[in-house]
Protein backbone atom coordinates (compact mmCIF):
# COMPACT_ATOMS: atom_id res chain seq x y z
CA UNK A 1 -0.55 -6.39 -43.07
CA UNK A 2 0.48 -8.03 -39.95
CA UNK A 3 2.31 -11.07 -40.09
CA UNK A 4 1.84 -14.41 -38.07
CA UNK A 5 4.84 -14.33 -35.91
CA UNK A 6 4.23 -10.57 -35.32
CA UNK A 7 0.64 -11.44 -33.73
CA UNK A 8 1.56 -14.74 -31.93
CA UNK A 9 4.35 -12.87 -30.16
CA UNK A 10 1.92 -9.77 -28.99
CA UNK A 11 -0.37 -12.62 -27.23
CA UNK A 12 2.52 -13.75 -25.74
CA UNK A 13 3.94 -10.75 -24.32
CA UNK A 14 0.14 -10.40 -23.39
CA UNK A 15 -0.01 -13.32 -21.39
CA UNK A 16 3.46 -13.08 -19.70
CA UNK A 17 2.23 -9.81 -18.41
CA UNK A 18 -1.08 -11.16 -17.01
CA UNK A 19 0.91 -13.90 -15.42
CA UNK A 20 2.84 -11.54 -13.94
CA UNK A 21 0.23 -9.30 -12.49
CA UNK A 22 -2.09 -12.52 -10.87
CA UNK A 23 0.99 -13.66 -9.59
CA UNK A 24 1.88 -11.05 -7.30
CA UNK A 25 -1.28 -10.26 -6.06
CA UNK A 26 -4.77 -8.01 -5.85
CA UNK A 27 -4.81 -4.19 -5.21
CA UNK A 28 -8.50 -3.60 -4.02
CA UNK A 29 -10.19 -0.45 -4.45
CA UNK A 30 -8.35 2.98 -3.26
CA UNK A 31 -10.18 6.24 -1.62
CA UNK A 32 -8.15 9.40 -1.37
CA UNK A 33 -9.12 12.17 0.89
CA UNK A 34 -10.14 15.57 -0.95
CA UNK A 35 -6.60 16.63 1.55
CA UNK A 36 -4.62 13.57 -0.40
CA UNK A 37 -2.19 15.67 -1.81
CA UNK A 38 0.99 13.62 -3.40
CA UNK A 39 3.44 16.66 -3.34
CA UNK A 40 3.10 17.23 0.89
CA UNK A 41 4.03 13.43 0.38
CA UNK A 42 6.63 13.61 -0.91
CA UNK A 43 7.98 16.98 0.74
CA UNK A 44 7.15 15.02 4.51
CA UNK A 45 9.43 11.60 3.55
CA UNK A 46 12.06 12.53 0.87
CA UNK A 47 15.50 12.06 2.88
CA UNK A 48 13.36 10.73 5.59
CA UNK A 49 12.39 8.18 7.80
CA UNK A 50 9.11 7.59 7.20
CA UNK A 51 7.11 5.45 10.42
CA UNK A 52 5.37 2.06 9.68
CA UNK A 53 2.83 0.76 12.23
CA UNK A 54 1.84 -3.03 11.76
CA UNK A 55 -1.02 -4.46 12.99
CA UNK A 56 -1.84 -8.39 13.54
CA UNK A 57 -0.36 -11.51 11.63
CA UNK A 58 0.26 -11.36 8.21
CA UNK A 59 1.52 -15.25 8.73
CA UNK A 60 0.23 -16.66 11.85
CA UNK A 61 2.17 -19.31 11.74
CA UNK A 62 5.41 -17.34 12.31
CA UNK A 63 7.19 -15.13 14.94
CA UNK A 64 5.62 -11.63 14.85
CA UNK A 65 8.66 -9.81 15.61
CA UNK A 66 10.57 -12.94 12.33
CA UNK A 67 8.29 -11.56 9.98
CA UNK A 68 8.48 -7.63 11.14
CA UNK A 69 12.63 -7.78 10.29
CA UNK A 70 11.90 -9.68 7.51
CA UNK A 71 9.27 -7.35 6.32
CA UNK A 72 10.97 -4.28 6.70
CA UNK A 73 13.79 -4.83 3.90
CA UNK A 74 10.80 -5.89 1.17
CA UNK A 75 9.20 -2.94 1.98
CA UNK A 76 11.81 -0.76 0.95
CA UNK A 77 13.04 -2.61 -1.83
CA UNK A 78 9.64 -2.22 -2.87
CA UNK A 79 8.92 1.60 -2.04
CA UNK A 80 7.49 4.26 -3.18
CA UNK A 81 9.61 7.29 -5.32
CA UNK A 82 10.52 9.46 -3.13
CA UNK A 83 13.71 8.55 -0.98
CA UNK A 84 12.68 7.75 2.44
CA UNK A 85 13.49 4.79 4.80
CA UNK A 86 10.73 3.05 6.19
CA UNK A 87 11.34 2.54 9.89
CA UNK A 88 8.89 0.88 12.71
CA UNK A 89 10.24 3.15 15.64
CA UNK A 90 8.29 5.56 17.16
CA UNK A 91 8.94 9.25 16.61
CA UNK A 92 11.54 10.50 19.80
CA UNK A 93 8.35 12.88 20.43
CA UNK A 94 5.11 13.08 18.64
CA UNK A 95 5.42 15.50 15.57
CA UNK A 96 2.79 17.67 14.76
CA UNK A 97 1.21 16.63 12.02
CA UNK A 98 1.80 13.00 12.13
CA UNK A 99 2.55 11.29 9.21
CA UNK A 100 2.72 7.40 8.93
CA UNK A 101 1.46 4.19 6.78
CA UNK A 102 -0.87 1.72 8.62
CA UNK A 103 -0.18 -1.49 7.98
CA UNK A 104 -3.55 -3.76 9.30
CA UNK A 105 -3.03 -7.56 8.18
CA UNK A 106 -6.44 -9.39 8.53
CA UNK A 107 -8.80 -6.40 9.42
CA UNK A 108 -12.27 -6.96 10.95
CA UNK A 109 -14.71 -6.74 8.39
CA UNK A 110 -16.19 -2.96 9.60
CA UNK A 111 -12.83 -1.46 10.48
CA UNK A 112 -12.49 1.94 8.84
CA UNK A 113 -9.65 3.94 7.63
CA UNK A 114 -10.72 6.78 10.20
CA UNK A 115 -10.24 4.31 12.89
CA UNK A 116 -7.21 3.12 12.86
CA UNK A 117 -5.92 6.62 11.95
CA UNK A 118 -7.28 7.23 15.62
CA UNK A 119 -5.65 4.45 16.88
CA UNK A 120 -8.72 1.60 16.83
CA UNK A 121 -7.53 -1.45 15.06
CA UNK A 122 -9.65 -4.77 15.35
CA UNK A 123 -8.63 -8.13 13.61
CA UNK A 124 -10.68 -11.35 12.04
CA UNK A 125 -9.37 -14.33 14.14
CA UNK A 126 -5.68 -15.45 12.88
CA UNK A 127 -5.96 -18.42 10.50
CA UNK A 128 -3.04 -20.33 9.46
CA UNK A 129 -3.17 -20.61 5.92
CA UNK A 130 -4.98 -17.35 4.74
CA UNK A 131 -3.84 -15.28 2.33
CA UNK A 132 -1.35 -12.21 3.29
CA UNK A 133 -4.29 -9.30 3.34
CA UNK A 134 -3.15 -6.47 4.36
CA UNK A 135 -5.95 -2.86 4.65
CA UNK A 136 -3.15 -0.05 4.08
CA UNK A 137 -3.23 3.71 5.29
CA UNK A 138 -2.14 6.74 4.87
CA UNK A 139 -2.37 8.96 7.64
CA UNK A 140 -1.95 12.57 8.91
CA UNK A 141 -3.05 12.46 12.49
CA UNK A 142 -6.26 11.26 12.61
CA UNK A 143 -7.00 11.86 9.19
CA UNK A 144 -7.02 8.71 6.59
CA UNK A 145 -5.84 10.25 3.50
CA UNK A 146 -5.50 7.32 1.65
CA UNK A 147 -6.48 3.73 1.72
CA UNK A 148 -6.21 0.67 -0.58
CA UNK A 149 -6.63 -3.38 0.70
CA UNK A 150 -4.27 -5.72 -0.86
CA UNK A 151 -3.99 -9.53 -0.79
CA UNK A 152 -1.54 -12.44 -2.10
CA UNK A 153 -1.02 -16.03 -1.65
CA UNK A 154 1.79 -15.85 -0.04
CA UNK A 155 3.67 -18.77 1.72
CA UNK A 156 6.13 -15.93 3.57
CA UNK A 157 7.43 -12.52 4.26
CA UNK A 158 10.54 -13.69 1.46
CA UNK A 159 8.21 -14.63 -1.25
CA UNK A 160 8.54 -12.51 -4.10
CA UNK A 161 4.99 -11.79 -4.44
CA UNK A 162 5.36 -10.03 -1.05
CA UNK A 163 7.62 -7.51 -2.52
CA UNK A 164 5.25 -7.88 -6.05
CA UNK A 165 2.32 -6.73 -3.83
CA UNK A 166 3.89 -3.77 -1.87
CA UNK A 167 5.45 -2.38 -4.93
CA UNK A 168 1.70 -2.10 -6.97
CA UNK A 169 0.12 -1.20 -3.72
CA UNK A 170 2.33 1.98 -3.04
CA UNK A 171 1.84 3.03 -6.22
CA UNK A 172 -2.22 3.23 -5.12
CA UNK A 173 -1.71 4.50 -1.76
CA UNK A 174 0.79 7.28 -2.83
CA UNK A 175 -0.55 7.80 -6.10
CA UNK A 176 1.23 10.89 -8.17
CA UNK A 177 -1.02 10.99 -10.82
CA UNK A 178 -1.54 14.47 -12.69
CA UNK A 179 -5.47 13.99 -12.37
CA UNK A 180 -5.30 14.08 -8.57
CA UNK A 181 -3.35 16.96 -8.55
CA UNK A 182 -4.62 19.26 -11.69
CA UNK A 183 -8.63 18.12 -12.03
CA UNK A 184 -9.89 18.18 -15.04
CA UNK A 185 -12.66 20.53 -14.85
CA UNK A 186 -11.11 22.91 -12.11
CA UNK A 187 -11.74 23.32 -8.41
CA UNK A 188 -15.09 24.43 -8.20
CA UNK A 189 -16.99 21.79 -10.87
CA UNK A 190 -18.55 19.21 -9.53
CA UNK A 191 -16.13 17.20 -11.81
CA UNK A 192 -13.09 19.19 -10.09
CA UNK A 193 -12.55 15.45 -7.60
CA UNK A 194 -12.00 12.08 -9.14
């Protein structure tokens, strides 16, 4: 039998963890590309610098280029396993394939992944105030591999739910879950895809 303390403790922990979780944000849904494949992933950025374009104003109400450098050190305290550097420079030439992470704070209501793999990115109006949202992508030329939306409250890029949020949402954009990479039921089942 279970005692008291035993059971009051195990809501606890329960509740500490929930805090946790609604304090550092939302992960929206998550679509992978039948080409997502976590292992070319991780072969493309380990020991690399891996490019991070960022789109609009996650906090209108500062400097762009203030919340870029500020962004750029969360971000990779925050990243994902493998060891690459996140970096906002362009590529010295284009490589073939192209391999970056989209960054699109505030996206217009019908932009799509495929989009703003090809290089269309539209933006809701800035509004001082809103909540850091942020539609992330994964991208191999013009091909969204993955995609996941994400969204805090925020008051700045140095608020630990910023760091929080990027953490749990590059664990969903770069997912390395066995399922995606060994289906279940094989290739060729119509159950092969989650």
């Amino acid at each position: 039998m279970t005692s008291l303390p035993v059971v009051r403790f195990a809501k606890l922990l329960i509740g500490l963890l929930m805090a946790g979780c609604a304090a550092s944000g939302t992960i929206g849904g998550a679509y992978y590309d039948p080409a997502y494949d976590y292992s070319e992933f991780f072969a493309v950025t380990d020991g690399r610098d891996f490019q991070v374009v960022m789109a609009g104003a996650p906090f209108p109400n500062l400097p762009a280029v203030q919340v870029q450098r500020a962004l750029l050190p969360v971000m990779q305290a925050a990243k994902p396993r493998p060891n690459l550097t996140f970096t906002y420079a362009d590529p010295p030439e284009l490589p073939r394939p192209y391999y970056r992470m989209v960054l699109v704070f505030d996206a217009a209501n019908d932009l799509t992944a495929a989009s703003v793999c090809a290089g269309t990115i539209r933006h809701k109006p800035p509004v001082v105030g809103r909540s850091f949202n942020v539609f992330a992508i994964y991208c191999r030329n013009d091909l969204a591999l993955s995609q996941t939306t994400a969204w805090t409250n925020a008051a700045g890029p140095n608020d630990p739910q910023v760091q929080a949020l990027f953490a749990q949402l590059f664990l969903v954009l770069f997912d390395d879950s066995p399922r995606r990479r060994f289906p279940l039921f094989g290739p060729f089942s119509r159950f092969g895809r989650w």
